[in-house]
N, C-alpha and C. Protein backbone atom coordinates (compact mmCIF):
# COMPACT_ATOMS: atom_id res chain seq x y z
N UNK A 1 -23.44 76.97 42.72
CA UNK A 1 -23.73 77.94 43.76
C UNK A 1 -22.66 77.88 44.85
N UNK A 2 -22.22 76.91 45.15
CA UNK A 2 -21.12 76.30 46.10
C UNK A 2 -19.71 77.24 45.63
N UNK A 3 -19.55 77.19 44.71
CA UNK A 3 -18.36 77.93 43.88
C UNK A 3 -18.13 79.65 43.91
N UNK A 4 -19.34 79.63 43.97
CA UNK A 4 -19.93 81.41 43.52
C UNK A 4 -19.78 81.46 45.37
N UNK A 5 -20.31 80.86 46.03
CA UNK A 5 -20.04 81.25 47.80
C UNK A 5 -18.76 81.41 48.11
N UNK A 6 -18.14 79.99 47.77
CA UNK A 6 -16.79 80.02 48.22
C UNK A 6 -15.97 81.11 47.67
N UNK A 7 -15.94 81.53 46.49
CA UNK A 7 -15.25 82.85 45.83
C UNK A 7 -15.96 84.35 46.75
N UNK A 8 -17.11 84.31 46.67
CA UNK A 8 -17.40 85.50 47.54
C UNK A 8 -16.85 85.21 48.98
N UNK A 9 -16.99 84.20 49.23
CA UNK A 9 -15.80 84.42 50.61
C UNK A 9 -14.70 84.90 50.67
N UNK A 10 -14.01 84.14 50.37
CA UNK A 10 -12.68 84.73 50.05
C UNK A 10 -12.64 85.85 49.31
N UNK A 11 -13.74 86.56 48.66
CA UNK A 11 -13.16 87.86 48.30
C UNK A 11 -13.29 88.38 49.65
N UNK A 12 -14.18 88.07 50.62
CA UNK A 12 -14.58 89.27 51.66
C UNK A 12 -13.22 88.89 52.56
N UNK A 13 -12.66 87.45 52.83
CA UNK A 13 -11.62 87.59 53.35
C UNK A 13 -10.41 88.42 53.33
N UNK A 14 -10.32 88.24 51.76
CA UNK A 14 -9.28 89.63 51.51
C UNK A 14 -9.79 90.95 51.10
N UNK A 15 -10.60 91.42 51.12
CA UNK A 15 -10.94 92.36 51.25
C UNK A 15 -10.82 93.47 52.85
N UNK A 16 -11.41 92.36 53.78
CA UNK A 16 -10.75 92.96 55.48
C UNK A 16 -9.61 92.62 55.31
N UNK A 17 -8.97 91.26 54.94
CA UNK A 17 -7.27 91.95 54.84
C UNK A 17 -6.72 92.79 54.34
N UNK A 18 -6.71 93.29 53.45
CA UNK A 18 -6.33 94.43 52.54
C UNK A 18 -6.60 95.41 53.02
N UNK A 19 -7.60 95.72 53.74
CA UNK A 19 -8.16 96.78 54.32
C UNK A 19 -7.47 97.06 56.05
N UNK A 20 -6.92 95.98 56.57
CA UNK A 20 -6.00 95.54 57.66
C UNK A 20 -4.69 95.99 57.47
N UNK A 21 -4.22 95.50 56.13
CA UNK A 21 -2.86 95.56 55.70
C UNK A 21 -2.59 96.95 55.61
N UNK A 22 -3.74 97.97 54.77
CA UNK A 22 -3.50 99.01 54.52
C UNK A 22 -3.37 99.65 55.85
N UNK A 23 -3.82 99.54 57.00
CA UNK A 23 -3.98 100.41 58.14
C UNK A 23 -2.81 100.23 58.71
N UNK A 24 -2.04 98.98 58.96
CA UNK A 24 -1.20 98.63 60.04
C UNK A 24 -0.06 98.91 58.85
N UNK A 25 0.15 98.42 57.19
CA UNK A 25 1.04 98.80 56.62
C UNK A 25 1.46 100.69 56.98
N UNK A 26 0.68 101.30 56.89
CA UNK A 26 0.67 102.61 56.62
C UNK A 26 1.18 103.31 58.29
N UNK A 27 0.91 102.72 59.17
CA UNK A 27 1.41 102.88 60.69
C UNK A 27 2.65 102.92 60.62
N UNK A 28 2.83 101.12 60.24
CA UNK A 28 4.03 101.16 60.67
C UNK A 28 5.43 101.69 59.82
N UNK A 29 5.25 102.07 58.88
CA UNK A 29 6.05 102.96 57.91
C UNK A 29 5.73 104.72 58.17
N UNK A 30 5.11 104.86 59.36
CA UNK A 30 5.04 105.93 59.50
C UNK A 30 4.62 107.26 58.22
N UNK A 31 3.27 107.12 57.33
CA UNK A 31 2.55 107.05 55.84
C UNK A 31 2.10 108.23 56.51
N UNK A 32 2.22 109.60 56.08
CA UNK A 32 1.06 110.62 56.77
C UNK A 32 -0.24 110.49 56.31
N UNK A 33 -0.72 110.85 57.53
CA UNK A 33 -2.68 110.21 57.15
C UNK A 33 -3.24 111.06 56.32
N UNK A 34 -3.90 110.58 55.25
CA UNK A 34 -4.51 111.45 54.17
C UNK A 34 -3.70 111.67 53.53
N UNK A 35 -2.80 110.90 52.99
CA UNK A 35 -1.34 110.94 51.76
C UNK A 35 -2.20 110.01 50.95
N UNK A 36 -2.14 110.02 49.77
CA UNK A 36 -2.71 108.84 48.79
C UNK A 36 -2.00 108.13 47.84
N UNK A 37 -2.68 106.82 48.51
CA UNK A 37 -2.39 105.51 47.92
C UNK A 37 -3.34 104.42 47.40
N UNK A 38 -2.69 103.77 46.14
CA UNK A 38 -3.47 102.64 46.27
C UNK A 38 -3.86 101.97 47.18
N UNK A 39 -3.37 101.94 48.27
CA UNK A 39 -3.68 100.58 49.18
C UNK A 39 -5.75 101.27 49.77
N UNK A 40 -5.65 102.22 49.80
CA UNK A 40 -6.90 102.93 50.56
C UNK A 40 -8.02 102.32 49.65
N UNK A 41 -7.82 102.38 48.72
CA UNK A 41 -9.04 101.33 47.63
C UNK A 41 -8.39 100.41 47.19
N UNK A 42 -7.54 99.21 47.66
CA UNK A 42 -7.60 97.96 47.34
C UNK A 42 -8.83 97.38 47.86
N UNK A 43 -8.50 97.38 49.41
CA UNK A 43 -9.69 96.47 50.25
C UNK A 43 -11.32 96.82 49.60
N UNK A 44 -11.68 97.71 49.40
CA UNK A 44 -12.86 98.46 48.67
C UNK A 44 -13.08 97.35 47.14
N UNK A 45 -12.00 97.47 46.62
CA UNK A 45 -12.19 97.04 45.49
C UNK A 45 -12.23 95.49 45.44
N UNK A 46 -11.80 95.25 46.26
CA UNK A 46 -11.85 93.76 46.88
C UNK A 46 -13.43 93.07 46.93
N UNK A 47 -14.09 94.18 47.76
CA UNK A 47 -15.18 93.92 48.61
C UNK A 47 -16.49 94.19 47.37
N UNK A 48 -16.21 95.12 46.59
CA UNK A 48 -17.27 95.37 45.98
C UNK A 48 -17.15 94.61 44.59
N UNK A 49 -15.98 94.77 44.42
CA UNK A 49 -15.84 93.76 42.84
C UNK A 49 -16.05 92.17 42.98
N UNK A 50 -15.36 92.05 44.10
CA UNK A 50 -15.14 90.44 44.19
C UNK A 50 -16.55 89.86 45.35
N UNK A 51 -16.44 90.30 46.48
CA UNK A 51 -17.79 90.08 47.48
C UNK A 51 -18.70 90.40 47.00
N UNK A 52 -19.26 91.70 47.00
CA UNK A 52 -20.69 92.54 46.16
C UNK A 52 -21.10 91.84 45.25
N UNK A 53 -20.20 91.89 44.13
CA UNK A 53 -20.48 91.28 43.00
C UNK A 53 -21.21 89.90 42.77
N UNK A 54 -20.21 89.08 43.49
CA UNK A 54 -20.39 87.97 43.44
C UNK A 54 -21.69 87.20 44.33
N UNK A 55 -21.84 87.92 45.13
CA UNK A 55 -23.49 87.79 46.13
C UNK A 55 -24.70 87.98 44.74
N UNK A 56 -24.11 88.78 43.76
CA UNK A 56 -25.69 89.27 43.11
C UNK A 56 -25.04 88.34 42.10
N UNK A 57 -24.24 87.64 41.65
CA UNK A 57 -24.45 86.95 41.10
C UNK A 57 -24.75 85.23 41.20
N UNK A 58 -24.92 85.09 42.74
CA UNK A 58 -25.37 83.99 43.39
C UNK A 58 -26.69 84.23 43.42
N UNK A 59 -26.94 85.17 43.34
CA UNK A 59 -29.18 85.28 43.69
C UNK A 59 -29.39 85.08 41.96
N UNK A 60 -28.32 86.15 41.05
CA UNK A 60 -29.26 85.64 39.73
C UNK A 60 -28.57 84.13 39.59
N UNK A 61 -27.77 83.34 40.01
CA UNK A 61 -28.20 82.12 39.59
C UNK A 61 -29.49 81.00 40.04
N UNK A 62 -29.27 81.41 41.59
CA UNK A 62 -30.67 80.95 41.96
C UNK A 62 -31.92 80.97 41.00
N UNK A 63 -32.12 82.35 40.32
CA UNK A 63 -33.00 82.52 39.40
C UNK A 63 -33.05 81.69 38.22
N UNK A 64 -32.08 82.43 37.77
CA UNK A 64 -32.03 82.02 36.06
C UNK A 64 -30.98 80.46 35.84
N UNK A 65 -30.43 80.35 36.93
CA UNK A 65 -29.34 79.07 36.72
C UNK A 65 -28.05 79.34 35.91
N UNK A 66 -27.36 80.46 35.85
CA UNK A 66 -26.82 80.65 34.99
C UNK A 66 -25.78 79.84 34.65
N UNK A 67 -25.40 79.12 36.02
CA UNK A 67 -24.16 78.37 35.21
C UNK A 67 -24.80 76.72 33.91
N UNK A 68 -25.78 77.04 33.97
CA UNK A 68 -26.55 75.95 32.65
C UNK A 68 -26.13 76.32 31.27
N UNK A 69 -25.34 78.05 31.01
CA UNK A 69 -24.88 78.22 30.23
C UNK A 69 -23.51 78.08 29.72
N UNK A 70 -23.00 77.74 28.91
CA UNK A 70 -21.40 77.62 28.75
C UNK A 70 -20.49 78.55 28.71
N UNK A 71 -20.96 79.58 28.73
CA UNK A 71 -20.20 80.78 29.20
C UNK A 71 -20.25 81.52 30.58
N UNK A 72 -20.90 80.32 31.40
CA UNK A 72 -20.81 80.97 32.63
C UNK A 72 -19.35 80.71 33.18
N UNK A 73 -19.01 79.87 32.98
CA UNK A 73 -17.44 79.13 33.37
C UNK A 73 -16.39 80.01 33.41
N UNK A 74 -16.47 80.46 31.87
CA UNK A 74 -16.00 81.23 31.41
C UNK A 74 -15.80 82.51 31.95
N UNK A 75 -17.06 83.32 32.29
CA UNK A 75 -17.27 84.45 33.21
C UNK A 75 -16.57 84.39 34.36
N UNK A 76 -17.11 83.16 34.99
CA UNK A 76 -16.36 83.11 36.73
C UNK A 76 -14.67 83.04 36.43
N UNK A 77 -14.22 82.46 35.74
CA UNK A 77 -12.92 82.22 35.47
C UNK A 77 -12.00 84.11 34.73
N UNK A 78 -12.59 84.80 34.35
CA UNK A 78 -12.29 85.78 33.27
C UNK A 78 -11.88 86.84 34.51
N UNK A 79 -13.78 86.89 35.07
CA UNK A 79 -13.76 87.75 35.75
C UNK A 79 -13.17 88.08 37.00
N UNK A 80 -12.77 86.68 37.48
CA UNK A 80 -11.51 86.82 39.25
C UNK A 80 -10.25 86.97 38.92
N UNK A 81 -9.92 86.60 37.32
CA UNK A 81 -8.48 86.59 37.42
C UNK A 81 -8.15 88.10 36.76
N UNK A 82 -9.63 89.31 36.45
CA UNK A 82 -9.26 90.38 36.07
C UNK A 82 -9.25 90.67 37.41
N UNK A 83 -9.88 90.83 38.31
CA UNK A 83 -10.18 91.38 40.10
C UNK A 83 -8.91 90.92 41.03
N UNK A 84 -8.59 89.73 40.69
CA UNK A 84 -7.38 89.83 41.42
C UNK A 84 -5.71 90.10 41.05
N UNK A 85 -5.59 90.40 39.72
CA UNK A 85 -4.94 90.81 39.03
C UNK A 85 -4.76 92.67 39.32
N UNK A 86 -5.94 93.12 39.10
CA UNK A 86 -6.37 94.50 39.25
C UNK A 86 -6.28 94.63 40.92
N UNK A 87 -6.22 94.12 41.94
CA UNK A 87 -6.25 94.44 43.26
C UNK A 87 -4.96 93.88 43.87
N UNK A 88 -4.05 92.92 42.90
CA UNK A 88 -2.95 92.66 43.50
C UNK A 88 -1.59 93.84 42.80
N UNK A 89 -2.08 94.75 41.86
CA UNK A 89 -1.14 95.87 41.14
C UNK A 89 -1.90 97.19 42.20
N UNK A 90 -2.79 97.23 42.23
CA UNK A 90 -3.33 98.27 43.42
C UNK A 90 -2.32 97.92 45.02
N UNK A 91 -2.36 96.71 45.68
CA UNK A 91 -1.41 96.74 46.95
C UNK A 91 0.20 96.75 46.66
N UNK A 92 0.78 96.17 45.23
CA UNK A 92 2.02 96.44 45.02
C UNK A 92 2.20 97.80 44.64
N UNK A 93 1.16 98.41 43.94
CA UNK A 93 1.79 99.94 43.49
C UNK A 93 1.69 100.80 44.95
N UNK A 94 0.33 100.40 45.86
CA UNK A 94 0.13 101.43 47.49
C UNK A 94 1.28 100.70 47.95
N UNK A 95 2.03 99.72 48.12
CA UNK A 95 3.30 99.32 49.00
C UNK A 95 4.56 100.24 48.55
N UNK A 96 4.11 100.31 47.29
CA UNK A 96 5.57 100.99 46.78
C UNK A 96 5.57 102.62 47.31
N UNK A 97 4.15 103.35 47.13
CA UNK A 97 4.24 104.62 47.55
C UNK A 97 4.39 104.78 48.79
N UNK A 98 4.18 103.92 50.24
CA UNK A 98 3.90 103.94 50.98
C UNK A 98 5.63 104.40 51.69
N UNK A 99 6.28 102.72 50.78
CA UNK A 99 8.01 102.96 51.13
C UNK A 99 8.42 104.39 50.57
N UNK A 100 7.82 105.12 49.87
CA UNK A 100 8.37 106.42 48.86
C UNK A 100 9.49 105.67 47.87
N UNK A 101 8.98 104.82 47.18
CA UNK A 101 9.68 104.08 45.76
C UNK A 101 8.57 104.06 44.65
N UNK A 102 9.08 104.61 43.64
CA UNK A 102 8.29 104.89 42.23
C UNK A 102 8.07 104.09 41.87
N UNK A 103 6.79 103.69 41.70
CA UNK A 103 6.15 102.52 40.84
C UNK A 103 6.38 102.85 39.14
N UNK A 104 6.95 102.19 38.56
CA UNK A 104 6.89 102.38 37.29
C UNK A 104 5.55 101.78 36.22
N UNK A 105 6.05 102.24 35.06
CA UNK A 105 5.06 102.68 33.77
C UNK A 105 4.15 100.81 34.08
N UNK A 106 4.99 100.07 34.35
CA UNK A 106 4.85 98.32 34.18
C UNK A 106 3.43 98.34 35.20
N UNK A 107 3.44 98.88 36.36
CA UNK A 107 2.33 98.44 37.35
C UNK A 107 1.07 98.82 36.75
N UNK A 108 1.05 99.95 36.45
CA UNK A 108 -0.10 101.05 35.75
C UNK A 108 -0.62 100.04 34.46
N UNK A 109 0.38 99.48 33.76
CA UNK A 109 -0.31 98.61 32.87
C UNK A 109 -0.64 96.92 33.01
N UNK A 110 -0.07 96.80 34.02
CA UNK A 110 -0.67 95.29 34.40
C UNK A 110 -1.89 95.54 35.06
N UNK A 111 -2.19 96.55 35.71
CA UNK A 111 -3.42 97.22 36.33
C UNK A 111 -4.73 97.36 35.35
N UNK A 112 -4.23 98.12 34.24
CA UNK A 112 -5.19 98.60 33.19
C UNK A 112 -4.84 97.25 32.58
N UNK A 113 -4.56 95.91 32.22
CA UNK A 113 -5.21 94.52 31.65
C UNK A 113 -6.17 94.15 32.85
N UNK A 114 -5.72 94.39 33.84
CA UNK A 114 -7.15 94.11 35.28
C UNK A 114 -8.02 93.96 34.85
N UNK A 115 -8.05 95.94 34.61
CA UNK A 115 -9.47 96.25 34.33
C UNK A 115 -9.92 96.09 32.98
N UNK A 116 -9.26 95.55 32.09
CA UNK A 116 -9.47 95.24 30.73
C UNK A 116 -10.31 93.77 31.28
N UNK A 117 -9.86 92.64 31.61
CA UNK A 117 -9.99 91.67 31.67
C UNK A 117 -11.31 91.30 32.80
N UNK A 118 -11.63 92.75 33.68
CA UNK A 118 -12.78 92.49 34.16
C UNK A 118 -13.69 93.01 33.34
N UNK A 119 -13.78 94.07 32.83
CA UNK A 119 -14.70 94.04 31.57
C UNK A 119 -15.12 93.05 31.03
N UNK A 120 -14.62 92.36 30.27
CA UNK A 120 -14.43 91.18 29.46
C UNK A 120 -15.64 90.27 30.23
N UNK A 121 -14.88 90.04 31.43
CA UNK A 121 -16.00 89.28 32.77
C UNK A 121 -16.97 89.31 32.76
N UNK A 122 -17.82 91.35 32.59
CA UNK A 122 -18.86 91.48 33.08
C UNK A 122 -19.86 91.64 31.49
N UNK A 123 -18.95 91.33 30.53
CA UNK A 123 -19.67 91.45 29.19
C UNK A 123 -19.72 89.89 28.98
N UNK A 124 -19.17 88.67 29.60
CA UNK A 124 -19.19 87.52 29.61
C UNK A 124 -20.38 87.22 30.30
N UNK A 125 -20.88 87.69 31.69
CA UNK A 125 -21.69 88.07 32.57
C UNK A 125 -23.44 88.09 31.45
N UNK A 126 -22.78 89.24 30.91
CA UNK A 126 -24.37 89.99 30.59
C UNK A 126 -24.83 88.93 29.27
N UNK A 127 -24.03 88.20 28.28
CA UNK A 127 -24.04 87.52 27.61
C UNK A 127 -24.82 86.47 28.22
N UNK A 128 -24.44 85.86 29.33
CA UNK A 128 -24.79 84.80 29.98
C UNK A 128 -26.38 84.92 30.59
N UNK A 129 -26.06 85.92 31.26
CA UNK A 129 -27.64 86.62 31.84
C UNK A 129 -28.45 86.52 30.66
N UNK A 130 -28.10 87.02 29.63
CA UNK A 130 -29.09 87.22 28.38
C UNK A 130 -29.62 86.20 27.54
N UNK A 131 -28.94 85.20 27.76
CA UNK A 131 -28.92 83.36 27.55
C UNK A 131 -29.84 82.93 27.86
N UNK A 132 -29.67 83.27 29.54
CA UNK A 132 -30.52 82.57 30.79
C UNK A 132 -31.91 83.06 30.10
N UNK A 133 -31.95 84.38 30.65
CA UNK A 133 -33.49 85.35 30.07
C UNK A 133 -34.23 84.73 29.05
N UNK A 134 -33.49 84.71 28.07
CA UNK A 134 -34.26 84.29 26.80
C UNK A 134 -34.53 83.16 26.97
N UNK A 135 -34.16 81.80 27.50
CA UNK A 135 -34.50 80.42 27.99
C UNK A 135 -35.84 80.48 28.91
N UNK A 136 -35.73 81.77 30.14
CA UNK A 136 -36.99 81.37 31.21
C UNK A 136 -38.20 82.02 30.34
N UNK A 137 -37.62 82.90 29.49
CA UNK A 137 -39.08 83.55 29.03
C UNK A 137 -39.86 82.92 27.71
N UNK A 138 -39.07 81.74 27.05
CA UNK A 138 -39.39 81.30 25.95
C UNK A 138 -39.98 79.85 26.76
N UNK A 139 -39.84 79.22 28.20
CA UNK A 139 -40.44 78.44 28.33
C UNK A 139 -41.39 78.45 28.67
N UNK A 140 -42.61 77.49 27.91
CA UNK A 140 -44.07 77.00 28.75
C UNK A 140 -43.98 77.63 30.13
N UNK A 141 -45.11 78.20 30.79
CA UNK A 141 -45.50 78.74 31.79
C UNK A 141 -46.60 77.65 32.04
N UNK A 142 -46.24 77.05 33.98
CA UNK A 142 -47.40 76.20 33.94
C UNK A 142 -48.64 76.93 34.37
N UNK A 143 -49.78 76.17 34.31
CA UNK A 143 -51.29 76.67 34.25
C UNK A 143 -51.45 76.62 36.40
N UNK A 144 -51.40 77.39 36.64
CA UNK A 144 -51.94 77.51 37.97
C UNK A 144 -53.12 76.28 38.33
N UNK A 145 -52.45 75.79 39.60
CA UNK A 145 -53.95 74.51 39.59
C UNK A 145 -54.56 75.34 41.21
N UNK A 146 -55.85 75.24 41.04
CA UNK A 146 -56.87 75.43 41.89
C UNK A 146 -57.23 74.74 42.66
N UNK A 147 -56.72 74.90 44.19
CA UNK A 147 -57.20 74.28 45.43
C UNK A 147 -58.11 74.61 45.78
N UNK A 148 -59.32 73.11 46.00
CA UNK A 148 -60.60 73.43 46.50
C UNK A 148 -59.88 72.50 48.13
N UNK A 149 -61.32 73.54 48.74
CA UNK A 149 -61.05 72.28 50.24
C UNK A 149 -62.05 71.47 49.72
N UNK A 150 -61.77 70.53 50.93
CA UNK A 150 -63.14 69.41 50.94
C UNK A 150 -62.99 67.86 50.85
């Protein structure tokens, strides 16, 4: 659980950075407002892939325990290095438009393994969830005990 916090931190850290970078990057290069760039959904993607995410997957461990499974490891590991992979080709390709320099064919596809590789994450994810599930629901349920006063 310690792990799953500390990663949602730091996503939310960079997520207001990114979202910082994009404002003051785009100033000070003089970027006309409402021109589009990656950088306008890095911080976004930051916040919801990496923060969002990672909050709901701190409550279902609370629940289900997921890292008791061996593919949870796996998941946490799959799935940050598709998110930050995928959000660090999003601020190099918005830096590049921002200077007016063509991002080539290379960014677009280190981008699309991102999002290949967060897939992967969230099908690592549902695997894991589905682990958990089948473990809480196949165990003994205890018998409610009955408090009398007296």
């Amino acid at each position: 659980m310690n792990r799953l916090f500390a990663a949602a931190s730091a996503y939310l850290v960079l997520g207001l950075g990114a979202g910082l970078y994009y404002r003051e990057f785009t100033k000070a290069n003089d970027f006309a407002a409402g021109e589009s760039t990656q950088l306008a959904v890095a911080h976004t993607h930051l916040l919801a892939l990496g923060f969002l995410v990672l909050l709901i997957v701190l409550a279902l461990e609370k629940v289900f325990t997921l890292s008791a499974s061996p593919l949870f490891g796996w998941f946490f590991w799959v799935y940050n290095v598709g998110v930050l992979l995928t959000s660090a080709m999003m601020v190099w390709h918005g830096s590049l438009t921002v200077l007016g320099e063509q991002a080539g064919g290379m960014i677009a596809g280190i981008a699309g393994l991102g999002h290949i590789i967060i897939t992967a994450g969230f099908v690592l994810l549902m695997l894991t969830l589905r682990s958990r599930i089948t473990v809480a629901t196949s165990a003994p349920q205890a018998e409610p005990v009955a408090v009398t006063e007296g």
